[in-house]
C-alpha atoms as a PDB file:
ATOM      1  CA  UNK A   1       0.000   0.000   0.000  1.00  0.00           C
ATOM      2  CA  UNK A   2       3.054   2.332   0.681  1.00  0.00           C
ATOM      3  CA  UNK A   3       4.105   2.080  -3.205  1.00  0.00           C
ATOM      4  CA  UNK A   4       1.001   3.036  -3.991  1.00  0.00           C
ATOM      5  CA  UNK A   5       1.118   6.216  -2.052  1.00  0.00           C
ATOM      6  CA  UNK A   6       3.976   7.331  -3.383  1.00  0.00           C
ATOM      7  CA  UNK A   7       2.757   7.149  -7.409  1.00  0.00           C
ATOM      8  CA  UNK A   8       0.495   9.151  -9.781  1.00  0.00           C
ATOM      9  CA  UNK A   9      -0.967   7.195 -12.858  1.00  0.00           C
ATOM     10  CA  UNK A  10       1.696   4.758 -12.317  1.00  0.00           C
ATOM     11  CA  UNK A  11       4.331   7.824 -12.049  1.00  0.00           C
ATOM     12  CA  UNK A  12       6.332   8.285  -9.487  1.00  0.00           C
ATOM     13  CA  UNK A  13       5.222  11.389  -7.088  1.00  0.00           C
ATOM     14  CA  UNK A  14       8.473  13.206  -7.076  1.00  0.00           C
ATOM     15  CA  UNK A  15       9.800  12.260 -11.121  1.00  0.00           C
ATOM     16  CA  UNK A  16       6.669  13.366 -12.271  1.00  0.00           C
ATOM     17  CA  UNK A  17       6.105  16.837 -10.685  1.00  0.00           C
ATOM     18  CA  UNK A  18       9.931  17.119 -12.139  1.00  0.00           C
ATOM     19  CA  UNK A  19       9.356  16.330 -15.747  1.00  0.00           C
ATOM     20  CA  UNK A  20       5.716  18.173 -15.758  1.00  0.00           C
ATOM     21  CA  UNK A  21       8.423  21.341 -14.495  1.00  0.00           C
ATOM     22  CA  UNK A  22      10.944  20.915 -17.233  1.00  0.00           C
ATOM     23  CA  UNK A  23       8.069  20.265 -19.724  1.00  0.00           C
ATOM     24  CA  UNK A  24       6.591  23.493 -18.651  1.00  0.00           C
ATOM     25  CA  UNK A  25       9.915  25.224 -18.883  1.00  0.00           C
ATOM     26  CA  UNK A  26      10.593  23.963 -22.199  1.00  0.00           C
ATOM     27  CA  UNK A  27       6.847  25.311 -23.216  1.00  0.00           C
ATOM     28  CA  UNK A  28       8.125  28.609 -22.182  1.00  0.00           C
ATOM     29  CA  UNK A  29      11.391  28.842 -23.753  1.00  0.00           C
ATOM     30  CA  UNK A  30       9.786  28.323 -27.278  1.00  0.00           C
ATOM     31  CA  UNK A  31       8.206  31.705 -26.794  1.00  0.00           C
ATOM     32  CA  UNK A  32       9.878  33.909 -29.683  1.00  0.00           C
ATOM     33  CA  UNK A  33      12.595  36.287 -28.265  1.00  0.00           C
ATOM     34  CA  UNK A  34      12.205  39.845 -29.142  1.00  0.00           C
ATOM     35  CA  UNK A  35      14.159  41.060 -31.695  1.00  0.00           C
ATOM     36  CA  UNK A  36      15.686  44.317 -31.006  1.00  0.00           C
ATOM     37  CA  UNK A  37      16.464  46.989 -33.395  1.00  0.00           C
ATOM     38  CA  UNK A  38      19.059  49.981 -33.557  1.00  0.00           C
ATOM     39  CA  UNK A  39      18.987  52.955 -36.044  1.00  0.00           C
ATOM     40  CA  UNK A  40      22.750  53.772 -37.084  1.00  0.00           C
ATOM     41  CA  UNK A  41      24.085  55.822 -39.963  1.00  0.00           C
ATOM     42  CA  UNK A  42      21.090  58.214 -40.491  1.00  0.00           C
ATOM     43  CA  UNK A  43      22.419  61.638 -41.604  1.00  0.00           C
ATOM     44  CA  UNK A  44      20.186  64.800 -42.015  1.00  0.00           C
ATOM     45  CA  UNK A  45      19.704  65.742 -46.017  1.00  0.00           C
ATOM     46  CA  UNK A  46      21.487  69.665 -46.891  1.00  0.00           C
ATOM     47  CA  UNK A  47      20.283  72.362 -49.178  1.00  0.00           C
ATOM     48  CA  UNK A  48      21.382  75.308 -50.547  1.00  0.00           C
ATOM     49  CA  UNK A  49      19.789  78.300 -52.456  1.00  0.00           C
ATOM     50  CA  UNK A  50      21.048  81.695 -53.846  1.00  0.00           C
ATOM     51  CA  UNK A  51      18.959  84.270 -55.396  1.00  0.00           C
ATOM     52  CA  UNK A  52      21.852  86.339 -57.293  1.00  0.00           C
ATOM     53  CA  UNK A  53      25.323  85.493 -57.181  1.00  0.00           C
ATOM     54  CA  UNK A  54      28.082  87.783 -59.410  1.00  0.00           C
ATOM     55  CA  UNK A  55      31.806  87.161 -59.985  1.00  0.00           C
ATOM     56  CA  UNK A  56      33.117  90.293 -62.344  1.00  0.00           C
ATOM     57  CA  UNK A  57      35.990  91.944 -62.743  1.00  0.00           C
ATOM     58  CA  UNK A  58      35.990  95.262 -63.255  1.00  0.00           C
ATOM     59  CA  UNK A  59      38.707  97.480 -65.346  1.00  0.00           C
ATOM     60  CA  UNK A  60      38.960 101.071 -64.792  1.00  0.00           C
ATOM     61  CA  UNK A  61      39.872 103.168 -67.949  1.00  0.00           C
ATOM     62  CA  UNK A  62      43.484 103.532 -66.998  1.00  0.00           C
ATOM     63  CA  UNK A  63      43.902  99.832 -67.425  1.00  0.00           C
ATOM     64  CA  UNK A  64      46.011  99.940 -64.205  1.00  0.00           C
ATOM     65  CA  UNK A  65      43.119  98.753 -61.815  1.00  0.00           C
ATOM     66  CA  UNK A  66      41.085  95.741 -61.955  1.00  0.00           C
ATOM     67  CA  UNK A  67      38.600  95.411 -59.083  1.00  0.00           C
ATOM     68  CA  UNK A  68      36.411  92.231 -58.102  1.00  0.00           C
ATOM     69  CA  UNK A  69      32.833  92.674 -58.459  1.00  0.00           C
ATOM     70  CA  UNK A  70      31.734  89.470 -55.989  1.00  0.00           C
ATOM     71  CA  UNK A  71      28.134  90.097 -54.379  1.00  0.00           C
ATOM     72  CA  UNK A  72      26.077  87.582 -53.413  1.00  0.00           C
ATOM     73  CA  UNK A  73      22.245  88.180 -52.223  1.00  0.00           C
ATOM     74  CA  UNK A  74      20.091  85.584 -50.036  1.00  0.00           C
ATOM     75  CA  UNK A  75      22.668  82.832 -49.846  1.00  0.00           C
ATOM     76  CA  UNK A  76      21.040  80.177 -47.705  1.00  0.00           C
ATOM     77  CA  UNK A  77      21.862  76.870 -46.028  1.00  0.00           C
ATOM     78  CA  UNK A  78      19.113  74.395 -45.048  1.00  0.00           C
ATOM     79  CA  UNK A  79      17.307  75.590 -42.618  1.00  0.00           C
ATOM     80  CA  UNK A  80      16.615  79.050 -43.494  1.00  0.00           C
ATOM     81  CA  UNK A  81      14.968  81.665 -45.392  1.00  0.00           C
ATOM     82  CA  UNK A  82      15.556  84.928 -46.723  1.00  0.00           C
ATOM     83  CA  UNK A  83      14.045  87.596 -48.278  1.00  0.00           C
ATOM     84  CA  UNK A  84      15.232  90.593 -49.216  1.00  0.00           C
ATOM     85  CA  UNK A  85      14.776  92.628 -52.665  1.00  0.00           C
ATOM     86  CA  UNK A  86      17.474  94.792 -52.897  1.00  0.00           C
ATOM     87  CA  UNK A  87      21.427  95.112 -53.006  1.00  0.00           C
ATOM     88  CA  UNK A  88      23.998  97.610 -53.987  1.00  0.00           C
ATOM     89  CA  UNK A  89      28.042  97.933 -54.135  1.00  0.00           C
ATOM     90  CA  UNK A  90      30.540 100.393 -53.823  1.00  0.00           C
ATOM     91  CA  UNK A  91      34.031  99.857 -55.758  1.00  0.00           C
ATOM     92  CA  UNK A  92      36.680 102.205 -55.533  1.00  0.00           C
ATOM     93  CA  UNK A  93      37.231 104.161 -58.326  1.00  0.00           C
ATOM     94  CA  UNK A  94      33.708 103.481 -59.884  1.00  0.00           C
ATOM     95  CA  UNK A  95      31.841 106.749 -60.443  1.00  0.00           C
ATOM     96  CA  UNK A  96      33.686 108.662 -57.499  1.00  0.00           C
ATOM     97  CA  UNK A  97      33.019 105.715 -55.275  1.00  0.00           C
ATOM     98  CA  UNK A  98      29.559 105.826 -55.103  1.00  0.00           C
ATOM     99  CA  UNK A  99      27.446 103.137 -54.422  1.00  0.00           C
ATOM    100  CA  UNK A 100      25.405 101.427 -57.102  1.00  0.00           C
ATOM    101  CA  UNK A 101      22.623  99.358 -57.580  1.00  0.00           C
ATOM    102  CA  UNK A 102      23.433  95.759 -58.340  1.00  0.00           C
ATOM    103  CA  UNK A 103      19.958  93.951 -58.197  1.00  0.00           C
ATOM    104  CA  UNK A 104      16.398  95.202 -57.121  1.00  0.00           C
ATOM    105  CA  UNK A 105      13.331  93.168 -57.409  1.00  0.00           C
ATOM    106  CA  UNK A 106       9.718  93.121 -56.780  1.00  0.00           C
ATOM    107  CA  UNK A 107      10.210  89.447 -54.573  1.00  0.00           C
ATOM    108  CA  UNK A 108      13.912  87.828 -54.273  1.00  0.00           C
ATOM    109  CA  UNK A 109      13.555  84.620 -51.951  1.00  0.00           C
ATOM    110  CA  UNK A 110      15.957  81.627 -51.151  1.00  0.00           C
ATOM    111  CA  UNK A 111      14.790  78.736 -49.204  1.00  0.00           C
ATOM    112  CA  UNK A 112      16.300  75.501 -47.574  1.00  0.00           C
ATOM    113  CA  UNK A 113      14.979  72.533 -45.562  1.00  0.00           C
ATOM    114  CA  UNK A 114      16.500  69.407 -44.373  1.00  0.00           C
ATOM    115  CA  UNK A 115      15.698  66.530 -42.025  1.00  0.00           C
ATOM    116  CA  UNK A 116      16.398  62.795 -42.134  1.00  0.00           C
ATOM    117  CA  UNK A 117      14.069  62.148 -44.877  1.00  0.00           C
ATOM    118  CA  UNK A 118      14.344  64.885 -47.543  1.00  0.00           C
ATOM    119  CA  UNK A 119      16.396  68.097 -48.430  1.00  0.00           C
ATOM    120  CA  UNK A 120      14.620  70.612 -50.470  1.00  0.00           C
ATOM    121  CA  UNK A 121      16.392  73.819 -52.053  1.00  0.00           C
ATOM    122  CA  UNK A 122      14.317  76.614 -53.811  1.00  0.00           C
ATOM    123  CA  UNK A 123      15.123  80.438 -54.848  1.00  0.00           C
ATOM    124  CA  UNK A 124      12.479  82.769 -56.871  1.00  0.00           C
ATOM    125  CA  UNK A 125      12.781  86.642 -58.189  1.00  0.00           C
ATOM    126  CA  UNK A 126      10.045  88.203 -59.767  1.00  0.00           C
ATOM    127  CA  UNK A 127      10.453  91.580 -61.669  1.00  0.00           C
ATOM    128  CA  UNK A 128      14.282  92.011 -61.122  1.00  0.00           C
ATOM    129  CA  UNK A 129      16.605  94.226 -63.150  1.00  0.00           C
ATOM    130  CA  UNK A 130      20.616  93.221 -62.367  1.00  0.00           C
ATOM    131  CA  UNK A 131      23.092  95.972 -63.174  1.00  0.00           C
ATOM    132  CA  UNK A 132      26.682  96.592 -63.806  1.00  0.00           C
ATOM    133  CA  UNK A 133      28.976  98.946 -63.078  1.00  0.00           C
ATOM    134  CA  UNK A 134      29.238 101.833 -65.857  1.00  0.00           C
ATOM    135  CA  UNK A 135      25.637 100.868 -67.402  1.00  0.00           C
ATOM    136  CA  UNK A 136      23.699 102.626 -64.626  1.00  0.00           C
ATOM    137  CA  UNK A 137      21.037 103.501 -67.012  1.00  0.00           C
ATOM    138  CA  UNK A 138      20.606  99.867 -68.452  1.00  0.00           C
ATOM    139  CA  UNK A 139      20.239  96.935 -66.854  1.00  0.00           C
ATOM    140  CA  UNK A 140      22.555  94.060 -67.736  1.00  0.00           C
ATOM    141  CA  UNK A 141      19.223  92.170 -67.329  1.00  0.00           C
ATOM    142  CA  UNK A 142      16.068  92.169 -66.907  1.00  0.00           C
ATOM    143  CA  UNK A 143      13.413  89.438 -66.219  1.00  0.00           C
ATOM    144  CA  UNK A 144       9.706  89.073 -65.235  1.00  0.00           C
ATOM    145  CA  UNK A 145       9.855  86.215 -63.025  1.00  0.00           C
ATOM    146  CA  UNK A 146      12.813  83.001 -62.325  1.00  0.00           C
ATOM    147  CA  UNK A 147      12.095  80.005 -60.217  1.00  0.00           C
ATOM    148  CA  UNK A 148      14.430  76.760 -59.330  1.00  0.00           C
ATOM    149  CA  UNK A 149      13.689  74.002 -57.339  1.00  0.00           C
ATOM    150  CA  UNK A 150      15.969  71.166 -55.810  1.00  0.00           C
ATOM    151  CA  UNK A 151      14.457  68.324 -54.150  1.00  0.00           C
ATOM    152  CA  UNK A 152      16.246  65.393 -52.476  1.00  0.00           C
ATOM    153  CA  UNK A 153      14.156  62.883 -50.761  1.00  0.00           C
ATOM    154  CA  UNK A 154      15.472  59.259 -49.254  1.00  0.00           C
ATOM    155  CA  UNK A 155      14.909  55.973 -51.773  1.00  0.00           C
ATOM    156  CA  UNK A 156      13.551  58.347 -54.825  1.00  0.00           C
ATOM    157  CA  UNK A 157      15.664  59.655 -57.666  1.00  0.00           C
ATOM    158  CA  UNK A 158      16.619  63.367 -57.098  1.00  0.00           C
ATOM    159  CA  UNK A 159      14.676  66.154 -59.152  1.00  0.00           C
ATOM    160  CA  UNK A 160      15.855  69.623 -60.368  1.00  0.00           C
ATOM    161  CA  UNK A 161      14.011  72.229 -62.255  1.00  0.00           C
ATOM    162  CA  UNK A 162      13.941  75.693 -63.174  1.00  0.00           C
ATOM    163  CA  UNK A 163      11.267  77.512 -65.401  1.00  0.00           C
ATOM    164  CA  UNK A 164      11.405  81.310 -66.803  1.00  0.00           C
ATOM    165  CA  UNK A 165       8.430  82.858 -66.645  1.00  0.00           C
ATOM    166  CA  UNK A 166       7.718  86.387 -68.985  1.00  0.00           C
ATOM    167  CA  UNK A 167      10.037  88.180 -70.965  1.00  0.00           C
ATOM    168  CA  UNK A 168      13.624  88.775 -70.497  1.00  0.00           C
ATOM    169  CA  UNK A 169      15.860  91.565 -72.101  1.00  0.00           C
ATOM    170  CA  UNK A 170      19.415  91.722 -71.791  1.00  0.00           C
ATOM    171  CA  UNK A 171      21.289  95.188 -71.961  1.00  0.00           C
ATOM    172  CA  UNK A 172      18.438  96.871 -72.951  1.00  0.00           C
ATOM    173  CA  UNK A 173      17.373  94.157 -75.754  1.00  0.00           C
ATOM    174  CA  UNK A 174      14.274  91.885 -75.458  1.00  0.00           C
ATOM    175  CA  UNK A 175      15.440  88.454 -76.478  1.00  0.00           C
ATOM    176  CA  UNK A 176      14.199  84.902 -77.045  1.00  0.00           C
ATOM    177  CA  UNK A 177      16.409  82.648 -74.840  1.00  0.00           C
ATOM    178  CA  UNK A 178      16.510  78.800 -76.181  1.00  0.00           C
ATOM    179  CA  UNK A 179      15.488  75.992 -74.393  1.00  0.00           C
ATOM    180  CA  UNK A 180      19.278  74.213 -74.689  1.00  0.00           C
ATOM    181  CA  UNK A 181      21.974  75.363 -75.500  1.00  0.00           C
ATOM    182  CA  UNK A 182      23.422  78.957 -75.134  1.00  0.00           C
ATOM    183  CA  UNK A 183      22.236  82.541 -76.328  1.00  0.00           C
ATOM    184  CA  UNK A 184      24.159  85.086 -77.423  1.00  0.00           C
ATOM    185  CA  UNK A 185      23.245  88.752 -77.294  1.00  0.00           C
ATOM    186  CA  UNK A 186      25.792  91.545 -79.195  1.00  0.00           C
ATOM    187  CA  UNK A 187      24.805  95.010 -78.454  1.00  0.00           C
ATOM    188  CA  UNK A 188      26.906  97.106 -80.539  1.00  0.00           C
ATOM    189  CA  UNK A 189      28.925  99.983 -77.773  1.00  0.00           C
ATOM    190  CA  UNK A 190      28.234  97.933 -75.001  1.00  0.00           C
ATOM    191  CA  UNK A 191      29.199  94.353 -75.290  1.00  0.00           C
ATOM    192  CA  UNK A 192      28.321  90.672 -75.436  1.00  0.00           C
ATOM    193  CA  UNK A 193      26.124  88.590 -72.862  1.00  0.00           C
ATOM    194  CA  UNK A 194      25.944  84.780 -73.401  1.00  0.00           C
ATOM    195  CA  UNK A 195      23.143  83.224 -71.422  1.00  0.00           C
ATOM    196  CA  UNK A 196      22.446  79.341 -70.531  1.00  0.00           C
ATOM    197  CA  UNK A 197      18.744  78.868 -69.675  1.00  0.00           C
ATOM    198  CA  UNK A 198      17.960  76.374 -66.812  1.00  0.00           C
ATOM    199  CA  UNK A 199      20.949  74.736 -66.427  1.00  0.00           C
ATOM    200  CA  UNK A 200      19.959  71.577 -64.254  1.00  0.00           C
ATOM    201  CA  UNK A 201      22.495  68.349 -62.839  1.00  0.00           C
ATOM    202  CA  UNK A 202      21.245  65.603 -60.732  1.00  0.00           C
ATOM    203  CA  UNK A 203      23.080  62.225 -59.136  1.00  0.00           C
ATOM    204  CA  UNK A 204      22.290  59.630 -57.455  1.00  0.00           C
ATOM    205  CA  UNK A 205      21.748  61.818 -54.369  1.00  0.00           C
ATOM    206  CA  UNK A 206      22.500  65.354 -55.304  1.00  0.00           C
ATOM    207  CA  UNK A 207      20.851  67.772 -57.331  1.00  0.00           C
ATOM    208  CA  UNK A 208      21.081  71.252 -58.802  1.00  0.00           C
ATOM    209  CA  UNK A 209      19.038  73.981 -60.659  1.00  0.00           C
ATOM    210  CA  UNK A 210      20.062  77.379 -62.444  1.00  0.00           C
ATOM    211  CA  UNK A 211      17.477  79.561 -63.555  1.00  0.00           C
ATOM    212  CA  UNK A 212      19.607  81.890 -65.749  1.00  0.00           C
ATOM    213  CA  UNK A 213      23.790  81.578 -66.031  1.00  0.00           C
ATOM    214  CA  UNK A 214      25.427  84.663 -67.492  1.00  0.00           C
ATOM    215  CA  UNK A 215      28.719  85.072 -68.883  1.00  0.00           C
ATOM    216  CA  UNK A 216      29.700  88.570 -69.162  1.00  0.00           C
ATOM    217  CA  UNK A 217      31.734  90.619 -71.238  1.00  0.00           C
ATOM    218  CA  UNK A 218      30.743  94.256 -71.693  1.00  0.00           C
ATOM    219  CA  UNK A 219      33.018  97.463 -72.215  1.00  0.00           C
ATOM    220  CA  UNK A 220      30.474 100.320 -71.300  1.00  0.00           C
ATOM    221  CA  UNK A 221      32.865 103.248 -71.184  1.00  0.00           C
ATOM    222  CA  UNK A 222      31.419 105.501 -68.844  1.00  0.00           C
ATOM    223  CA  UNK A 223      31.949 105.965 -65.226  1.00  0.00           C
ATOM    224  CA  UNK A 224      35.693 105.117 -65.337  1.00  0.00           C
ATOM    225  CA  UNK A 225      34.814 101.774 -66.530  1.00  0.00           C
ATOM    226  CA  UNK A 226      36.165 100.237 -69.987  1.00  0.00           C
ATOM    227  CA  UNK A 227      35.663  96.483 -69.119  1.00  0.00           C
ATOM    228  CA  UNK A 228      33.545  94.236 -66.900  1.00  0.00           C
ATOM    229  CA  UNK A 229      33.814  90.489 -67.625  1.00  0.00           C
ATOM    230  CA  UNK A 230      33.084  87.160 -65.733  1.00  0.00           C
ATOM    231  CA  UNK A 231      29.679  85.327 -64.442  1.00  0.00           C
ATOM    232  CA  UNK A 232      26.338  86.269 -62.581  1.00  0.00           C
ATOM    233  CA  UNK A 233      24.094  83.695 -61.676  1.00  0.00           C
ATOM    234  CA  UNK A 234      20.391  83.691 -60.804  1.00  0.00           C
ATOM    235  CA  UNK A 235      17.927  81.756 -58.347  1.00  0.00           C
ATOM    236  CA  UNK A 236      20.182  78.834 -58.093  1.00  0.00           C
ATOM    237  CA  UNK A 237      18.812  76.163 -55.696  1.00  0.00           C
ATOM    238  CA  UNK A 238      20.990  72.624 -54.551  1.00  0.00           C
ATOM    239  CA  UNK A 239      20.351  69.561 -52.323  1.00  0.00           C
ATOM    240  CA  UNK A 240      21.830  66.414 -51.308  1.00  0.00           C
ATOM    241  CA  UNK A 241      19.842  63.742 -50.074  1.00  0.00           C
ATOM    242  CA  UNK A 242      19.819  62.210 -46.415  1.00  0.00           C
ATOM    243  CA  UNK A 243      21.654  58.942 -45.658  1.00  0.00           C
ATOM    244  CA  UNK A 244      18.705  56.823 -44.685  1.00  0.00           C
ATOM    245  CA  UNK A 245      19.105  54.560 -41.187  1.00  0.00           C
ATOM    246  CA  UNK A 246      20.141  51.035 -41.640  1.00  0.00           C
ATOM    247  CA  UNK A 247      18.565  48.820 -39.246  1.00  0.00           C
ATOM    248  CA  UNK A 248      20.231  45.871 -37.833  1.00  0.00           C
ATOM    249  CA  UNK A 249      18.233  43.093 -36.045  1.00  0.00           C
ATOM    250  CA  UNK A 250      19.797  41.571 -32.946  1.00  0.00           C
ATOM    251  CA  UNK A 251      20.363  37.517 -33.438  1.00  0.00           C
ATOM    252  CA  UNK A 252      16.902  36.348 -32.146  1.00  0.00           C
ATOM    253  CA  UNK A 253      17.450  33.894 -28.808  1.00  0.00           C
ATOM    254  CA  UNK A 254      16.561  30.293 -29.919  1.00  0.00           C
ATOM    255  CA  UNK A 255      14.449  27.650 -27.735  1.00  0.00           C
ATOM    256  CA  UNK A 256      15.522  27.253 -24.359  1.00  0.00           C
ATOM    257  CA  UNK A 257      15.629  23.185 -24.090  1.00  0.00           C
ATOM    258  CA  UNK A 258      17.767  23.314 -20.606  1.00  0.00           C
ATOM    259  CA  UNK A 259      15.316  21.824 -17.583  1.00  0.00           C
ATOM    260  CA  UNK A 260      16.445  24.311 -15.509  1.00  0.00           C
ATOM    261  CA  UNK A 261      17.254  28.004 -17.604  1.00  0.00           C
ATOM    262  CA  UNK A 262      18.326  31.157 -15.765  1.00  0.00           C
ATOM    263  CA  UNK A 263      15.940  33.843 -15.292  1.00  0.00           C
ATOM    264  CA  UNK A 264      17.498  36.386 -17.719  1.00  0.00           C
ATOM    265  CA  UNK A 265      16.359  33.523 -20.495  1.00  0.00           C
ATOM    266  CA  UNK A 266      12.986  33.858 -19.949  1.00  0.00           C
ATOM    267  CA  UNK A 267      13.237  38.248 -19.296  1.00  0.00           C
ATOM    268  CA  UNK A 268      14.576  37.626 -23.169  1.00  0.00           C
ATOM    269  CA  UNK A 269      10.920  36.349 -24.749  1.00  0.00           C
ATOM    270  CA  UNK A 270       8.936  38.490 -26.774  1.00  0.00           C
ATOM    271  CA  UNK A 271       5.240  37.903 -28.045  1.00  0.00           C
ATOM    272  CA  UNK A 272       3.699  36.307 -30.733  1.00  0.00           C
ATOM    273  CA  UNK A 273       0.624  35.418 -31.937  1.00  0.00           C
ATOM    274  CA  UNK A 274       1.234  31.762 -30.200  1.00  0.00           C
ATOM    275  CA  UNK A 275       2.629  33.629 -27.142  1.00  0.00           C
ATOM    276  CA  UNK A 276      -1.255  32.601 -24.599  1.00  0.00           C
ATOM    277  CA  UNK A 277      -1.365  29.286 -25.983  1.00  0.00           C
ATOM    278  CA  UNK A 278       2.502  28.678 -25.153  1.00  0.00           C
ATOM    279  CA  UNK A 279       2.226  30.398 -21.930  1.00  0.00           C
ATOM    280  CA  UNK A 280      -1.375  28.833 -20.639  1.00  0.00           C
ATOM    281  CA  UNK A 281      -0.056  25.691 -21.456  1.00  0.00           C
ATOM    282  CA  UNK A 282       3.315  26.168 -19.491  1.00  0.00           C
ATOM    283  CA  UNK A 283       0.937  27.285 -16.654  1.00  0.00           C
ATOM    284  CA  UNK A 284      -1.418  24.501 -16.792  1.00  0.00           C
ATOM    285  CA  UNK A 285       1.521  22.160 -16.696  1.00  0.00           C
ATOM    286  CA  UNK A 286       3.535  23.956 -13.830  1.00  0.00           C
ATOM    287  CA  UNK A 287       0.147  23.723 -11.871  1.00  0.00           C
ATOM    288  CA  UNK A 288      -0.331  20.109 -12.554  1.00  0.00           C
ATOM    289  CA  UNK A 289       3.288  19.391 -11.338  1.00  0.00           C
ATOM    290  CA  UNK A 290       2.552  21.248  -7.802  1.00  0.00           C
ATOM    291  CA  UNK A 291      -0.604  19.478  -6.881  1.00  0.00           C
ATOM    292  CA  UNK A 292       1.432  16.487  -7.655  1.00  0.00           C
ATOM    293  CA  UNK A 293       3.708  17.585  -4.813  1.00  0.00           C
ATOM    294  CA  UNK A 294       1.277  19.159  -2.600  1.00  0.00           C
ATOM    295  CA  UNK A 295      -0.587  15.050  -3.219  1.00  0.00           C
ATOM    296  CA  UNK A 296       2.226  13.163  -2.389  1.00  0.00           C
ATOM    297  CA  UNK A 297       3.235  14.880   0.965  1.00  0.00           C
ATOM    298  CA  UNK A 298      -0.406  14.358   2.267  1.00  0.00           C
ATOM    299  CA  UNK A 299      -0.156  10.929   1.315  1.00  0.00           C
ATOM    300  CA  UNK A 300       3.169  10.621   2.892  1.00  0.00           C
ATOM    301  CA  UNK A 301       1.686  12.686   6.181  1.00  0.00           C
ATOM    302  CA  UNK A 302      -1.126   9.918   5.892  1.00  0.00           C
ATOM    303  CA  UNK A 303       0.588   6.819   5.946  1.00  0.00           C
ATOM    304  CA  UNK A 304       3.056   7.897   8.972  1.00  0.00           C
ATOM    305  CA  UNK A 305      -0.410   8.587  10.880  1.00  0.00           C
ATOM    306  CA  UNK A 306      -1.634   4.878   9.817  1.00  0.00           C
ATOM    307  CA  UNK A 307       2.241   3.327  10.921  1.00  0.00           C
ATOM    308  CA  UNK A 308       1.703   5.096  14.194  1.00  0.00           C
END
């Protein structure tokens, strides 16, 4: 009668509530283990935009002076804006050393944004005359309205564009610019402008718009001047696309078949769609294996009380 106290469905007491344990241990470490992951590399996108930009040289009649005309109005780096319609010089020598008017305009904005995701450049001028020195009373050029646009966005293919909107006339001319290629303008007195019309370059992850790319050469002869000659540029606008994040998964934790697994094993487990029928069943069998226990002291307390 003792041996029979001591078993459960012909199952020793003590080796069953031990395997029902390990069973339910091995239930639980089949749970999926969470699978952590890191973003690393992500870089924030840049842009860049510029509504007039000039690089001249100037010659003053004696021939023995040549001074750099550089100006640059609403030069921006992502983020920022600016606005602002007007701009004037002063070069020594250059009509007593007054100052002169290099660009004014109705609306001259440059814009640039950036974040992680997408960089976007952007310049516009509407109704702006540009002027050089020694042609004070006409404009190297004049146009109704410029626009370029630079956008760089993660995993699409970068986009640059520039449109011309209205006339244009160039020292004092009104002229038909072409759609590719260069234009040429000869004004007899005053000189030669060539002009490239929307100039636009894009790569992989950079782009770039010109609206209008001048190269100068004009020999006004007033004002002490006899030669101005080099580039202006107008509503340029740039970007370079971000980085995007590569994520890395962490090697997932596979099934924990060890009777007995340390706690940190089990902190590991993540959830699935499996995850209550795993974890009632480890439960259930956990609970069996106790009352085993809890049976076969009562039945060892009983049979001491029957020997007595």
């Amino acid at each position: 009668m003792s041996c029979s106290s001591n078993t459960y469905f012909g199952m020793p007491t003590r080796r069953l509530a031990a395997a029902t344990a390990a069973a339910a241990v091995s239930v639980l470490g089949l749970l999926p283990a969470a699978t952590a992951q890191a973003d690393t590399g992500a870089t924030t996108g840049k842009a860049g935009a510029v509504v007039l930009r000039t690089d001249l040289d100037v010659s003053l009649l004696n021939k023995t002076v040549t001074a750099p005309l550089s100006v640059v109005l609403n030069e921006v780096h992502a983020p920022a804006t600016a606005s602002k319609t007007a701009l004037t010089a002063t070069l020594d020598g250059v009509d007593g050393g007054r100052p002169f008017s290099v660009l004014r305009a109705d609306v001259a904005t440059a814009r640039a944004a950036a974040d992680k995701q997408r960089a976007e450049g952007y310049s516009n001028l509407v109704n702006a005359k540009v002027h050089v020195p020694g042609l004070a009373g006409v404009p190297l050029i004049s146009v109704e309205q410029v626009t370029s646009k630079a956008v760089c966005a993660v995993g699409k293919r970068p986009t640059a564009q520039s449109n011309l909107l209205g006339s244009v006339s160039v020292l004092g001319r009104k002229v038909t610019l072409s759609t590719s290629g260069t234009t040429t303008v000869d004004v007899p007195a005053l000189g030669q402008v060539r002009l490239d019309l929307s100039r636009t370059a894009t790569t992989s992850r950079t782009a770039a718009a010109t609206a209008l790319n001048l190269k100068v050469s004009v020999n006004p002869l007033k004002l002490n001047v006899s030669e101005v000659e080099g580039q202006v540029t107008l509503a340029r606008a740039t970007c370079e696309a971000p980085v995007a994040a590569a994520v890395q998964p962490s090697p997932s934790v596979g099934p924990q078949t060890t009777p007995e697994p340390k706690p940190e094993h089990l902190a590991e487990t993540g959830g699935s769609s499996a995850t209550p029928y795993l974890v009632g069943g480890g439960a259930l069998l956990l609970a069996v294996g106790g009352g085993a226990v809890v049976l076969a002291r009562r039945r060892r307390a009983g049979a001491s009380g029957d020997a007595a």
